[in-house]
N, C-alpha and C. Protein backbone atom coordinates (compact mmCIF):
# COMPACT_ATOMS: atom_id res chain seq x y z
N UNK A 1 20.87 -11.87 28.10
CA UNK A 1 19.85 -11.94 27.08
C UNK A 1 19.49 -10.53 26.65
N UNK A 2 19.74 -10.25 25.19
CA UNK A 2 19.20 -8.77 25.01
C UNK A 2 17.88 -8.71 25.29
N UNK A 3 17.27 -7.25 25.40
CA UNK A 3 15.68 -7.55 25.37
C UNK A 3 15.04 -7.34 24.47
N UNK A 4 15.90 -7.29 23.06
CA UNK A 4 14.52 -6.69 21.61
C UNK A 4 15.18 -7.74 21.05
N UNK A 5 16.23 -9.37 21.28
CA UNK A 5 15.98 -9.73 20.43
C UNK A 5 15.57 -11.21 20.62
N UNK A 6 15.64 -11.53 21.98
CA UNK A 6 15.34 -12.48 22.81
C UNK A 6 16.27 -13.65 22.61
N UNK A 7 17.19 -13.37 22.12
CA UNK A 7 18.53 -14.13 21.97
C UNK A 7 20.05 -14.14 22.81
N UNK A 8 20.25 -14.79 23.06
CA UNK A 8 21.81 -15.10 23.64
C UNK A 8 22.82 -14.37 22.55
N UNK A 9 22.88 -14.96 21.98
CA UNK A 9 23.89 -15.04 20.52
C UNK A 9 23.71 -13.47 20.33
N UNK A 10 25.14 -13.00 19.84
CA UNK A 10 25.24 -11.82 19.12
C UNK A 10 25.08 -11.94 17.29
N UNK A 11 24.71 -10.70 17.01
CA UNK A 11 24.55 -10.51 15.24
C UNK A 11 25.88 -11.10 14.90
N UNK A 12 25.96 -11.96 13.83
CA UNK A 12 27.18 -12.14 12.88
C UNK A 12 27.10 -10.69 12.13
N UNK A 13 28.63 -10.47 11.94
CA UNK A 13 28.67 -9.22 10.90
C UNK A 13 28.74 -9.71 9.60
N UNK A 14 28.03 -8.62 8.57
CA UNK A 14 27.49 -8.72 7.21
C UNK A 14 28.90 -9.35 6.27
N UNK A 15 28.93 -10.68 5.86
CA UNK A 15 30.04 -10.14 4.82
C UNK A 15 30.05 -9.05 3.62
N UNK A 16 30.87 -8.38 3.20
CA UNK A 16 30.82 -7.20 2.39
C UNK A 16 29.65 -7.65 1.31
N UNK A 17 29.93 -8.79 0.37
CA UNK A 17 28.84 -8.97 -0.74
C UNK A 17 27.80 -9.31 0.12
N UNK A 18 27.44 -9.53 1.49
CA UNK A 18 26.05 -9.44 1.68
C UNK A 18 25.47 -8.20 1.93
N UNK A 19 26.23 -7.04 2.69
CA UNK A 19 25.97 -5.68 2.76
C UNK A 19 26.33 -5.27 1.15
N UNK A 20 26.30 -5.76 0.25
CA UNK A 20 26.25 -4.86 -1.25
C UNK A 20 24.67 -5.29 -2.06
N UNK A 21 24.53 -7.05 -1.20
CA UNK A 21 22.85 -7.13 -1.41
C UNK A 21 22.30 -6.20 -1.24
N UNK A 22 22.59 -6.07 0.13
CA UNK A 22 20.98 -5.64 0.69
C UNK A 22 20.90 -4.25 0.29
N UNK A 23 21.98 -3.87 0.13
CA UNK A 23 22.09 -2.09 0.08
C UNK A 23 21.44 -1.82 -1.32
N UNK A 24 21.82 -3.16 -2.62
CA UNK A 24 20.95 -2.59 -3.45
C UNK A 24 19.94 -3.25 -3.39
N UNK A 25 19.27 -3.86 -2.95
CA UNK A 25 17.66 -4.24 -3.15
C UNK A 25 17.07 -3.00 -1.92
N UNK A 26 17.85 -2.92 -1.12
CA UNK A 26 17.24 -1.71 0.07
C UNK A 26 16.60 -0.36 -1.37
N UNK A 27 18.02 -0.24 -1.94
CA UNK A 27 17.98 1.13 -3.45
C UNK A 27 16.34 0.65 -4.15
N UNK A 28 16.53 -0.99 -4.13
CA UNK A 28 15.21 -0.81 -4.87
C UNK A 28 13.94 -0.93 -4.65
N UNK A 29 13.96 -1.28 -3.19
CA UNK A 29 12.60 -1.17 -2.32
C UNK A 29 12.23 0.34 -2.50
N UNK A 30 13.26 1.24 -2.04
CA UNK A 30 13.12 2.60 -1.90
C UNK A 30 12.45 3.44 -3.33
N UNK A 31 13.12 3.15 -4.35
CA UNK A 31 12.53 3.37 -5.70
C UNK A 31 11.30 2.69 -6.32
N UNK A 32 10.57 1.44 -5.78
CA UNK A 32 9.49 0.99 -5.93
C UNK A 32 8.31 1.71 -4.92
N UNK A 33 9.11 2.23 -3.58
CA UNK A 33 8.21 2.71 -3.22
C UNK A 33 7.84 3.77 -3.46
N UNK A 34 8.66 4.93 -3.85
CA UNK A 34 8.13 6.27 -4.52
C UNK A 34 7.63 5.99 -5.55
N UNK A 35 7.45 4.58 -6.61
CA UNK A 35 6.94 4.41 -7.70
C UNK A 35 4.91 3.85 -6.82
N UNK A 36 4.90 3.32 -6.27
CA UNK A 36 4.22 3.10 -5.67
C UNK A 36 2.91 4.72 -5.22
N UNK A 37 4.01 5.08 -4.02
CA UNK A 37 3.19 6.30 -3.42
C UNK A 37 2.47 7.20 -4.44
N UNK A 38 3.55 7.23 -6.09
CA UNK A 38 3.32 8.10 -6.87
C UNK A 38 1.93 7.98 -7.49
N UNK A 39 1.85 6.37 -7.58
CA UNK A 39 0.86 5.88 -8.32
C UNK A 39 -0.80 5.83 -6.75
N UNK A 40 -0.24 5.86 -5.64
CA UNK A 40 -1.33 5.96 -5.08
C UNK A 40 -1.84 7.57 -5.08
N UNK A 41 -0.65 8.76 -4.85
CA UNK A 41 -1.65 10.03 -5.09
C UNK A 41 -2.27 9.93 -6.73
N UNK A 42 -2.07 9.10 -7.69
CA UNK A 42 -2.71 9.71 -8.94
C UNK A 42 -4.02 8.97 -8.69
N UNK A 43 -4.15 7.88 -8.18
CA UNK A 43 -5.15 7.40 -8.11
C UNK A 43 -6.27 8.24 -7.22
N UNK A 44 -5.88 8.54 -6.06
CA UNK A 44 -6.94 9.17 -5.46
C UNK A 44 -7.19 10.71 -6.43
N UNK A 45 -6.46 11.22 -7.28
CA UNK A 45 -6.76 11.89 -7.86
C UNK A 45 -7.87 12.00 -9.05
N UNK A 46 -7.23 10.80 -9.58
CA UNK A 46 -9.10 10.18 -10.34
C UNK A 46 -10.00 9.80 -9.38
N UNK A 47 -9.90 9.23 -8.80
CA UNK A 47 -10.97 8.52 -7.86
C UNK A 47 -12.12 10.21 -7.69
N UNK A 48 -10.99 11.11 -7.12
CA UNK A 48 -11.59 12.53 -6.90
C UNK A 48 -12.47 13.05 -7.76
N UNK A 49 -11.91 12.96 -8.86
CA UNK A 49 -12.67 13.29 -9.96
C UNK A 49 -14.07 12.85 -10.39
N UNK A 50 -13.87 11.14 -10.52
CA UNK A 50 -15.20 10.72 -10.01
C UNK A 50 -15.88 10.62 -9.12
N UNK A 51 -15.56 10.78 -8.05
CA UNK A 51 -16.77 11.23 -7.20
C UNK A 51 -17.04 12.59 -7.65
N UNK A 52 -16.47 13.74 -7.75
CA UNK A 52 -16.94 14.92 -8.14
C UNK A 52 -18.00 14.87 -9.42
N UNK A 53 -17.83 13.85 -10.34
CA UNK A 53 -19.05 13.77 -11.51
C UNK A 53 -20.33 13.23 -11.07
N UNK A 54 -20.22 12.01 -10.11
CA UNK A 54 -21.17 11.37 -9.47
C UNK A 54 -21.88 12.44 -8.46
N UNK A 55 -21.56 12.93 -8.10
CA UNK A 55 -22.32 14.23 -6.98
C UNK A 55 -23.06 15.14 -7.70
N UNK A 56 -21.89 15.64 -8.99
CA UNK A 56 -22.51 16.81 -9.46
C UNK A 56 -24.18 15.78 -10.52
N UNK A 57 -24.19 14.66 -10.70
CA UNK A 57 -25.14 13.95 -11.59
C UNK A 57 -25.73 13.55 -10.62
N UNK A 58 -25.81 14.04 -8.97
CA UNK A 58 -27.13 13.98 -8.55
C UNK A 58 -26.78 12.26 -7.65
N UNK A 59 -25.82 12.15 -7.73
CA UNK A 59 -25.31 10.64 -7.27
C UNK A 59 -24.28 10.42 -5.78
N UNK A 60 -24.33 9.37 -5.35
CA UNK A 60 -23.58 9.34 -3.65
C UNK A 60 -22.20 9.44 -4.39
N UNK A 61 -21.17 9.75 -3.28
CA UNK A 61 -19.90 9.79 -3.78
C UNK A 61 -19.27 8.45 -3.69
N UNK A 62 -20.03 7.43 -2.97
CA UNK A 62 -19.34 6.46 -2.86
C UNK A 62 -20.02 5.23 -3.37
N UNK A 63 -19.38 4.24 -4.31
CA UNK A 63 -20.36 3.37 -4.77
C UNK A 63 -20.09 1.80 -4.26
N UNK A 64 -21.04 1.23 -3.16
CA UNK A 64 -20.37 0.26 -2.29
C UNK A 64 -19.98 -0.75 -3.51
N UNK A 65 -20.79 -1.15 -4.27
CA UNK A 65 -20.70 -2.30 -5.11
C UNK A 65 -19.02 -2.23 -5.86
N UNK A 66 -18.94 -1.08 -6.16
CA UNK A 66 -17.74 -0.79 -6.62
C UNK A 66 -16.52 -1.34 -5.54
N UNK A 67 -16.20 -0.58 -4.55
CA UNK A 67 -15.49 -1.32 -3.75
C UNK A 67 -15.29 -2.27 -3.22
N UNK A 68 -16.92 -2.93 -3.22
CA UNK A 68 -16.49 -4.29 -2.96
C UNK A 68 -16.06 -5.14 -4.00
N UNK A 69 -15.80 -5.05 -5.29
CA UNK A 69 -15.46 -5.00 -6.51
C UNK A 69 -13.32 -5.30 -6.26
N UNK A 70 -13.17 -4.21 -6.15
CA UNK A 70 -11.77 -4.08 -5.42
C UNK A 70 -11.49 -4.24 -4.35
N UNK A 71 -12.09 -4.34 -3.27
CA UNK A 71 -11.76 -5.18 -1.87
C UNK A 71 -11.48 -7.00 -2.74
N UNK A 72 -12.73 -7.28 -3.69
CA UNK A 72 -12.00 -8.77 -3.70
C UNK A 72 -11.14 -9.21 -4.58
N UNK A 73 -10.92 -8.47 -5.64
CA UNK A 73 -9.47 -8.09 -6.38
C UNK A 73 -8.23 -8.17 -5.51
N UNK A 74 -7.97 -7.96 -5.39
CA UNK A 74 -7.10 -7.30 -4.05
C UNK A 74 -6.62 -8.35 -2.83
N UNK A 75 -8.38 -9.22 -2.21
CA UNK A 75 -8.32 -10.56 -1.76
C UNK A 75 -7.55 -11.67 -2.35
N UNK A 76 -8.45 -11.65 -4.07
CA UNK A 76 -7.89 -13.04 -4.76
C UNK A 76 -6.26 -12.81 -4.69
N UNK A 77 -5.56 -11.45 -4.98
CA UNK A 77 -4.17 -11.61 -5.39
C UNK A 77 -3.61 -11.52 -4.74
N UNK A 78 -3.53 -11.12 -3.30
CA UNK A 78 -2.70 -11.14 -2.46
C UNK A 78 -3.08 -12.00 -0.89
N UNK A 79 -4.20 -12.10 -0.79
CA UNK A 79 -4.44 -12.86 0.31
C UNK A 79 -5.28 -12.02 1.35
N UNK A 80 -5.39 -12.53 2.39
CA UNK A 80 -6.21 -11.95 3.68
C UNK A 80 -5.63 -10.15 3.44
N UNK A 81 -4.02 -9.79 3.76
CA UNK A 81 -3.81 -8.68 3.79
C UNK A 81 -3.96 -7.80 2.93
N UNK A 82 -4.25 -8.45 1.55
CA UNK A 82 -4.88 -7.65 0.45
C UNK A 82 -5.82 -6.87 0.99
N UNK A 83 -6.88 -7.64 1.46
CA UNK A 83 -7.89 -6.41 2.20
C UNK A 83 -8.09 -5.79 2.81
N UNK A 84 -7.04 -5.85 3.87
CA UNK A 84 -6.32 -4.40 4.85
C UNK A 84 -5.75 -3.65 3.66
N UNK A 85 -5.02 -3.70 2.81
CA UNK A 85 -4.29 -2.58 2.05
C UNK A 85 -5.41 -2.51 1.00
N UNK A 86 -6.25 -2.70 0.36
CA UNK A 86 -7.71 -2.38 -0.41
C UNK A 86 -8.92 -1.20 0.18
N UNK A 87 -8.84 -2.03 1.67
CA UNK A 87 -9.29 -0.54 3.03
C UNK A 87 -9.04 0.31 2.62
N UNK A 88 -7.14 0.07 3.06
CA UNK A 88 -6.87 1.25 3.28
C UNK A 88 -6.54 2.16 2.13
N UNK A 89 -6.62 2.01 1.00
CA UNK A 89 -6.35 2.30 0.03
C UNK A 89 -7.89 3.26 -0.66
N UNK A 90 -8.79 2.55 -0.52
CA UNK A 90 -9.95 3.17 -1.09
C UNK A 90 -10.04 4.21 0.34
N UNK A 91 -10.16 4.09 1.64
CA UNK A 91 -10.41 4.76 2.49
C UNK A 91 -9.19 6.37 2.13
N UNK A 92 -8.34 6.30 1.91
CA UNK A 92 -7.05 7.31 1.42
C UNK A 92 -8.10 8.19 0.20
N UNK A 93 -8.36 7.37 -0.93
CA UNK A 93 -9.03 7.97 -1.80
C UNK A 93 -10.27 8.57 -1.62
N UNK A 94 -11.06 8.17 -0.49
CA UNK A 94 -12.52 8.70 -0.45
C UNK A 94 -12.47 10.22 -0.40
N UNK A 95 -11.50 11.10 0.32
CA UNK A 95 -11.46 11.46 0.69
C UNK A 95 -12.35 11.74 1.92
N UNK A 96 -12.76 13.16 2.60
CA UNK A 96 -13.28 13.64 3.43
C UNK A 96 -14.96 13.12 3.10
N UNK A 97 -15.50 11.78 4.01
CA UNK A 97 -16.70 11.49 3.56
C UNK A 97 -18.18 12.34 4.60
């Protein structure tokens, strides 16, 4: 019995058109995700910004109503884990609180 896969049975090997799947959807996970990351530093980059206007106008940097705003955005469209990645997402942007 291996021990990481808790199986008897060995892997079948890939037929070629299934290793040409995966290799390109792997290409396009990989390119969604730098499209992704790209779009999360711009965001915390505005986000930055506004908090920097809200401080300098005498205001908290963080506005709960707001996030909870997008915590349930986030709920409705993706489910329970929406709001682990909504966390963690506004928590990335707060920066240094």
């Amino acid at each position: 019995m291996s021990s990481n896969s808790g199986s008897t049975a060995p892997e079948a090997p890939e037929a070629p058109e299934t290793a040409d799947v995966i290799g390109t959807a792997r290409e396009r996970i990989d390119a969604l995700d730098g499209r992704i990351l790209d779009l999360v530093r711009e965001r915390m980059a505005v986000s930055a910004a506004i908090q920097e206007a809200r401080i300098a106008a005498g205001g908290r940097r963080v506005q709960l109503s707001r996030e909870m705003e997008i915590l349930d955005r986030y709920r409705q469209r993706l489910g329970k884990p929406g709001t682990t990645l909504a966390m963690t997402l506004l928590e990335l942007c707060r920066g240094r609180v």
